[in-house]
Protein backbone atom coordinates (compact mmCIF):
# COMPACT_ATOMS: atom_id res chain seq x y z
CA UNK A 1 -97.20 69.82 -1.13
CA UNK A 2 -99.53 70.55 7.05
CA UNK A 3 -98.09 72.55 4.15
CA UNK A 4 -98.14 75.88 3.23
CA UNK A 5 -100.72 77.35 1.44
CA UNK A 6 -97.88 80.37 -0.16
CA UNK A 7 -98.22 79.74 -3.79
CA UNK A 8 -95.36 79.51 -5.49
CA UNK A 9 -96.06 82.15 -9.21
CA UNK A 10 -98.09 81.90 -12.20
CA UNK A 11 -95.74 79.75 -14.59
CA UNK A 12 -96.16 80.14 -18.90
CA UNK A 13 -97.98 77.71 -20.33
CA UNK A 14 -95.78 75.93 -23.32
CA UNK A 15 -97.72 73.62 -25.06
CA UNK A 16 -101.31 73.23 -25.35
CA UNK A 17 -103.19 69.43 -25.51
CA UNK A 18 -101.29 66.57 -27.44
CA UNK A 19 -101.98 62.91 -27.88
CA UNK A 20 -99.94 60.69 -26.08
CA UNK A 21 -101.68 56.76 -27.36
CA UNK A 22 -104.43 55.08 -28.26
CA UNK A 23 -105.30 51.99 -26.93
CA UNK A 24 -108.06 50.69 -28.35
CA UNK A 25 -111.42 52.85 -27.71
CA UNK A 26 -109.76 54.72 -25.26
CA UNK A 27 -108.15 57.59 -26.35
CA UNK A 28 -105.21 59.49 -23.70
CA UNK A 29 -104.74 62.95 -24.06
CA UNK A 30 -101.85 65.13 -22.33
CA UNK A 31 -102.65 68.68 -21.12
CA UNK A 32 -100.32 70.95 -19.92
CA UNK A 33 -101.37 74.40 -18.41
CA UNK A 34 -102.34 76.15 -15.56
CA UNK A 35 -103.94 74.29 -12.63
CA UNK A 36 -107.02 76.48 -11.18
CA UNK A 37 -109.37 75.72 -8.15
CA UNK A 38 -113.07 76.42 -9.54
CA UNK A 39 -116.20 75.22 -8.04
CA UNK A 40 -116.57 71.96 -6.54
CA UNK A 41 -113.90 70.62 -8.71
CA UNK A 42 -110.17 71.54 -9.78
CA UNK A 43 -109.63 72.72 -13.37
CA UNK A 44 -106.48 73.46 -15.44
CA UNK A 45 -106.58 75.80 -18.28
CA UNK A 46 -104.18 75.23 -21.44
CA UNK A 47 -102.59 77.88 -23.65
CA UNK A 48 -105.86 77.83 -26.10
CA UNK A 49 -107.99 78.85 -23.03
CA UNK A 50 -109.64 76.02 -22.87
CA UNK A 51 -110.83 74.87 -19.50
CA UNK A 52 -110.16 71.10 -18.61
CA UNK A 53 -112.04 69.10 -15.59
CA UNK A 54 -110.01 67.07 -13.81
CA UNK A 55 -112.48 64.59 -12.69
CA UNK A 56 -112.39 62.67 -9.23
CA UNK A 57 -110.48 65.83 -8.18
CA UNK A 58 -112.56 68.23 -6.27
CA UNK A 59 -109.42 71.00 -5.55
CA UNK A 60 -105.89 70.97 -6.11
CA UNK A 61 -103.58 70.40 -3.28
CA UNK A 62 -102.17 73.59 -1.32
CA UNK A 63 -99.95 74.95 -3.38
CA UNK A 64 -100.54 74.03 -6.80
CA UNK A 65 -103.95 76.12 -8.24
CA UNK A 66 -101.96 78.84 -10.44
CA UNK A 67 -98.77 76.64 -11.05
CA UNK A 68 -97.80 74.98 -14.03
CA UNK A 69 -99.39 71.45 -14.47
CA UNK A 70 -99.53 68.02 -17.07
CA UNK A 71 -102.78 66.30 -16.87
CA UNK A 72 -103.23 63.37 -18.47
CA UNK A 73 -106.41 61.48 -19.08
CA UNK A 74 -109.38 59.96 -21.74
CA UNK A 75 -111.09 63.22 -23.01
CA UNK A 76 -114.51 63.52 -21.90
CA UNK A 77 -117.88 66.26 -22.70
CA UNK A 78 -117.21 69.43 -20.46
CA UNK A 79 -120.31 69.72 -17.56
CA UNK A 80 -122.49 72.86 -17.25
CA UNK A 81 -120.93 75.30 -19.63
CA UNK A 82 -122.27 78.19 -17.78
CA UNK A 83 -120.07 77.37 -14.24
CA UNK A 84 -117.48 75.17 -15.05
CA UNK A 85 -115.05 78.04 -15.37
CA UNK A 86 -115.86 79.87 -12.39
CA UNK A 87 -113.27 79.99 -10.00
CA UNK A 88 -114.04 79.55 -6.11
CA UNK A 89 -113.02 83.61 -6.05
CA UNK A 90 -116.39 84.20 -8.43
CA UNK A 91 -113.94 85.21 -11.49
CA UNK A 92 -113.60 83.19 -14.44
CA UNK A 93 -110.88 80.32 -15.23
CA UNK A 94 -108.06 82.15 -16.95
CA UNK A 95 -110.41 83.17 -19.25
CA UNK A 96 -111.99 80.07 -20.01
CA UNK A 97 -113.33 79.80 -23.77
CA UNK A 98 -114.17 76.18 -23.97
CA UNK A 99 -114.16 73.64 -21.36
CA UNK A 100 -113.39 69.95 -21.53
CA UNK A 101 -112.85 67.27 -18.98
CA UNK A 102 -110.24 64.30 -18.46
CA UNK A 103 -111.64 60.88 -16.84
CA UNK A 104 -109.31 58.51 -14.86
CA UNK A 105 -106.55 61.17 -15.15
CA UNK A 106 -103.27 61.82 -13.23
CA UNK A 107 -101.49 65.16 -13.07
CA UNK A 108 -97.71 66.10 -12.36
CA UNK A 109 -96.33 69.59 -11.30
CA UNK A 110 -94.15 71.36 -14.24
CA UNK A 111 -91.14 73.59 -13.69
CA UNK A 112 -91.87 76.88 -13.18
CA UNK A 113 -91.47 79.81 -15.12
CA UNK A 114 -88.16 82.51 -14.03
CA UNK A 115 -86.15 81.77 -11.49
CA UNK A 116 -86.42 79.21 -8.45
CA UNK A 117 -84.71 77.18 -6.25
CA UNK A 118 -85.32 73.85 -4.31
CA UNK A 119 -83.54 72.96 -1.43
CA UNK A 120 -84.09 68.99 -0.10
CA UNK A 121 -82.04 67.72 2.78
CA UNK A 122 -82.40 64.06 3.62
CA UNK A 123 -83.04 62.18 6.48
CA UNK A 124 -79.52 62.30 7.40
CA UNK A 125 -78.54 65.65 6.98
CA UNK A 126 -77.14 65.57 3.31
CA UNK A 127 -78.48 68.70 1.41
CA UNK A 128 -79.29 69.07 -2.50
CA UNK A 129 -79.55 72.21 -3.92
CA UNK A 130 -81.22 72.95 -7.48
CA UNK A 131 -80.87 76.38 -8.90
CA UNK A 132 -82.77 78.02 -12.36
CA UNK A 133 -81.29 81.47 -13.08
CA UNK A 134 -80.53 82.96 -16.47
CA UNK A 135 -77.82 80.64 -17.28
CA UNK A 136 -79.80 77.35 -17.12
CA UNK A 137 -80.54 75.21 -13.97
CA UNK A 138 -77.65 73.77 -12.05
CA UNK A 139 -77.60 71.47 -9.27
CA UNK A 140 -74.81 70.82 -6.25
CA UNK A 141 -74.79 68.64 -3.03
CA UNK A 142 -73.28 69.18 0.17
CA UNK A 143 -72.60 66.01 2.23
CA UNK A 144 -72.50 65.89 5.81
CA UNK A 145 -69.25 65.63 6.72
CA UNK A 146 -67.69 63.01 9.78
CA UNK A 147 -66.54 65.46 11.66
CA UNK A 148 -70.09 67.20 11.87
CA UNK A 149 -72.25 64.06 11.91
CA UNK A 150 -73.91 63.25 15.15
CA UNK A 151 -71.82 59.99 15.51
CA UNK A 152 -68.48 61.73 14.58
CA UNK A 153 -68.08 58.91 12.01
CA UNK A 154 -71.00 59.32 9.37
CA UNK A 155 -70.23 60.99 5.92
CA UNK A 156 -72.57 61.35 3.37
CA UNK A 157 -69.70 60.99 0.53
CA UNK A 158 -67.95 63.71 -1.49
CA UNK A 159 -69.71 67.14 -2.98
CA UNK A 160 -70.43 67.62 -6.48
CA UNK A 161 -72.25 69.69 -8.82
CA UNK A 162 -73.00 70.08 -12.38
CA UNK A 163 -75.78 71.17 -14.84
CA UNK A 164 -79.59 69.65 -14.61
CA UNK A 165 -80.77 67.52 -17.41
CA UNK A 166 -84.42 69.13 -18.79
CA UNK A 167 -85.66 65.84 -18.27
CA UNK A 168 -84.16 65.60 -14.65
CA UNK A 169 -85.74 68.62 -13.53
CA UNK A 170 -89.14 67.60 -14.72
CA UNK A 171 -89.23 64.58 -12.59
CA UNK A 172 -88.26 66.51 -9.61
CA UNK A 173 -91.04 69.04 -10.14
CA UNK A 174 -93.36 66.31 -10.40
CA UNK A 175 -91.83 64.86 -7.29
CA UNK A 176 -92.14 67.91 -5.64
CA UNK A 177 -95.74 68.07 -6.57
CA UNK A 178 -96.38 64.68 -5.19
CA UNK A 179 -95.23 65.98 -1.72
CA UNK A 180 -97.27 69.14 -1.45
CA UNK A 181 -100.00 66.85 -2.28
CA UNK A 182 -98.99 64.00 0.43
CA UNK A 183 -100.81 65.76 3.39
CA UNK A 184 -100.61 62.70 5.65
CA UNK A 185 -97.05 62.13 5.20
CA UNK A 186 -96.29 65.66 6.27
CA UNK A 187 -95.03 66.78 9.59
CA UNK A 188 -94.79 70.37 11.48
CA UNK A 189 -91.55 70.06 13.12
CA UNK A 190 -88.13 68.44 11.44
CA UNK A 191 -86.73 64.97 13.66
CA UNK A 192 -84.35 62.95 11.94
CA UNK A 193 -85.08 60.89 9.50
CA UNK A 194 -87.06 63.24 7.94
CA UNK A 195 -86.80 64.66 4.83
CA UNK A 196 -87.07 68.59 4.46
CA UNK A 197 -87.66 70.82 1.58
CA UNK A 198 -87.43 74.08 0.71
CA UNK A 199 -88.91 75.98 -2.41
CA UNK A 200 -88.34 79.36 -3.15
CA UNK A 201 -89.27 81.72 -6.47
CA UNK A 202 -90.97 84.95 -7.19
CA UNK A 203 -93.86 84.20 -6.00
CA UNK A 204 -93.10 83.61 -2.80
CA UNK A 205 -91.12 80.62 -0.44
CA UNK A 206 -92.85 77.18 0.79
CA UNK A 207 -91.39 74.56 3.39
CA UNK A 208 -92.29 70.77 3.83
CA UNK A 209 -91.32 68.22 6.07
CA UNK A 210 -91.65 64.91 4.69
CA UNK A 211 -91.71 61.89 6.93
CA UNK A 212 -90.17 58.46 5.41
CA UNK A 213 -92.99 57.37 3.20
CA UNK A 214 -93.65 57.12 -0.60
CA UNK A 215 -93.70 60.99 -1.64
CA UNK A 216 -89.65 61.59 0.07
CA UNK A 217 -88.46 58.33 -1.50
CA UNK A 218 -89.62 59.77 -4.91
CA UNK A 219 -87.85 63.03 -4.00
CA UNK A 220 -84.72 61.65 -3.22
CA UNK A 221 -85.30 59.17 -6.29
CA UNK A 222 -85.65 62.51 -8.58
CA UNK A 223 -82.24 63.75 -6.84
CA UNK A 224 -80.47 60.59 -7.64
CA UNK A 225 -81.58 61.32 -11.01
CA UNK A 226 -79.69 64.82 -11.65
CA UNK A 227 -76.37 63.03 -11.38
């Protein structure tokens, strides 16, 4: 996050690598850029131009080559310097001017860039909207009501709304990035109990529908989380 291959815009690229600890030989490196799909192997490319190897990872999930991306992982040699920026359309990486790899590494969608909106409704109906426009990123949910629940009783509590944390909205992009990437929890039609999201930006609109597993409880975790 089967799902929908619409990519979702090219996001800026903030910061470039940093060092997150060192634990004993093993050194952990952070690098945030833009993920790419290149040959045989998924890349992302930082704000230097340097071209990183995600290793173990032989293409990005649907969605997620030419969004905003954190890698982290133990810094490794690049592999052949002559192909290990070329993308799987022939072209080169973002312009690749160095490459690099990260061993044993794990990756989390960023924000992106402009203006977006996600849309999650949960398994029983409750829906969770999170808005970025020029006046920062707000959030507000609308509960299903008693009188509109299937068993005339249910409520799903009282609305609210209010402004999104930075911090909040990072863990729900990197939820959100753990669904698009959770192919076999995914399902083609919604059926209660299901969890349903939709993402929409300038580059264009994506839906997934989330069965109860491990990627929608981290969703709805990330929602609990803008409150």
């Amino acid at each position: 996050m089967g799902l929908l291959t619409t990519t979702f815009g090219t996001s800026a690229v903030l910061v470039c690598v940093t060092g997150v600890s060192v634990a004993g030989p093993t050194r952990s490196h952070t690098v945030e850029g833009v993920a790419r799909d290149a040959v045989g192997r998924a890349i992302v490319v930082d704000a230097s131009g340097t071209s990183w190897t995600v290793r173990g990872l032989t293409a990005w999930p649907a969605g997620i080559s030419g969004q905003a991306v954190a890698v982290t992982g133990s810094p490794e040699p690049a592999p052949a310097p002559t192909e290990g920026a070329r993308t799987v359309e022939g072209g080169t990486a973002g312009g690749a001017k160095a490459e690099r790899a990260l061993a044993q590494a794990t990756w989390a969608l960023r924000p992106p860039s402009g203006q977006w909106k996600v849309q999650i409704s949960d398994g029983s109906g409750n829906a969770t909207t999170v808005e970025a426009t020029v006046d920062g990123v707000r959030w507000r949910y609308a509960p299903v009501v008693a009188e509109r629940s299937s068993s005339g009783v249910y409520s799903g509590g009282e609305p609210a709304a209010g402004s999104a944390r930075p911090a909040a909205v990072q863990a729900l992009w990197a939820a959100v990035g753990q669904a698009r990437a959770a192919l076999a929890e995914q399902g083609a039609a919604r059926s209660m109990g299901t969890v349903l999201v939709r993402l929409e930006g300038s580059g264009g609109e994506a839906v997934i529908i989330l069965s109860p597993g491990h990627a929608a409880e981290a969703l709805l975790s990330a929602l609990t989380g803008l409150r």
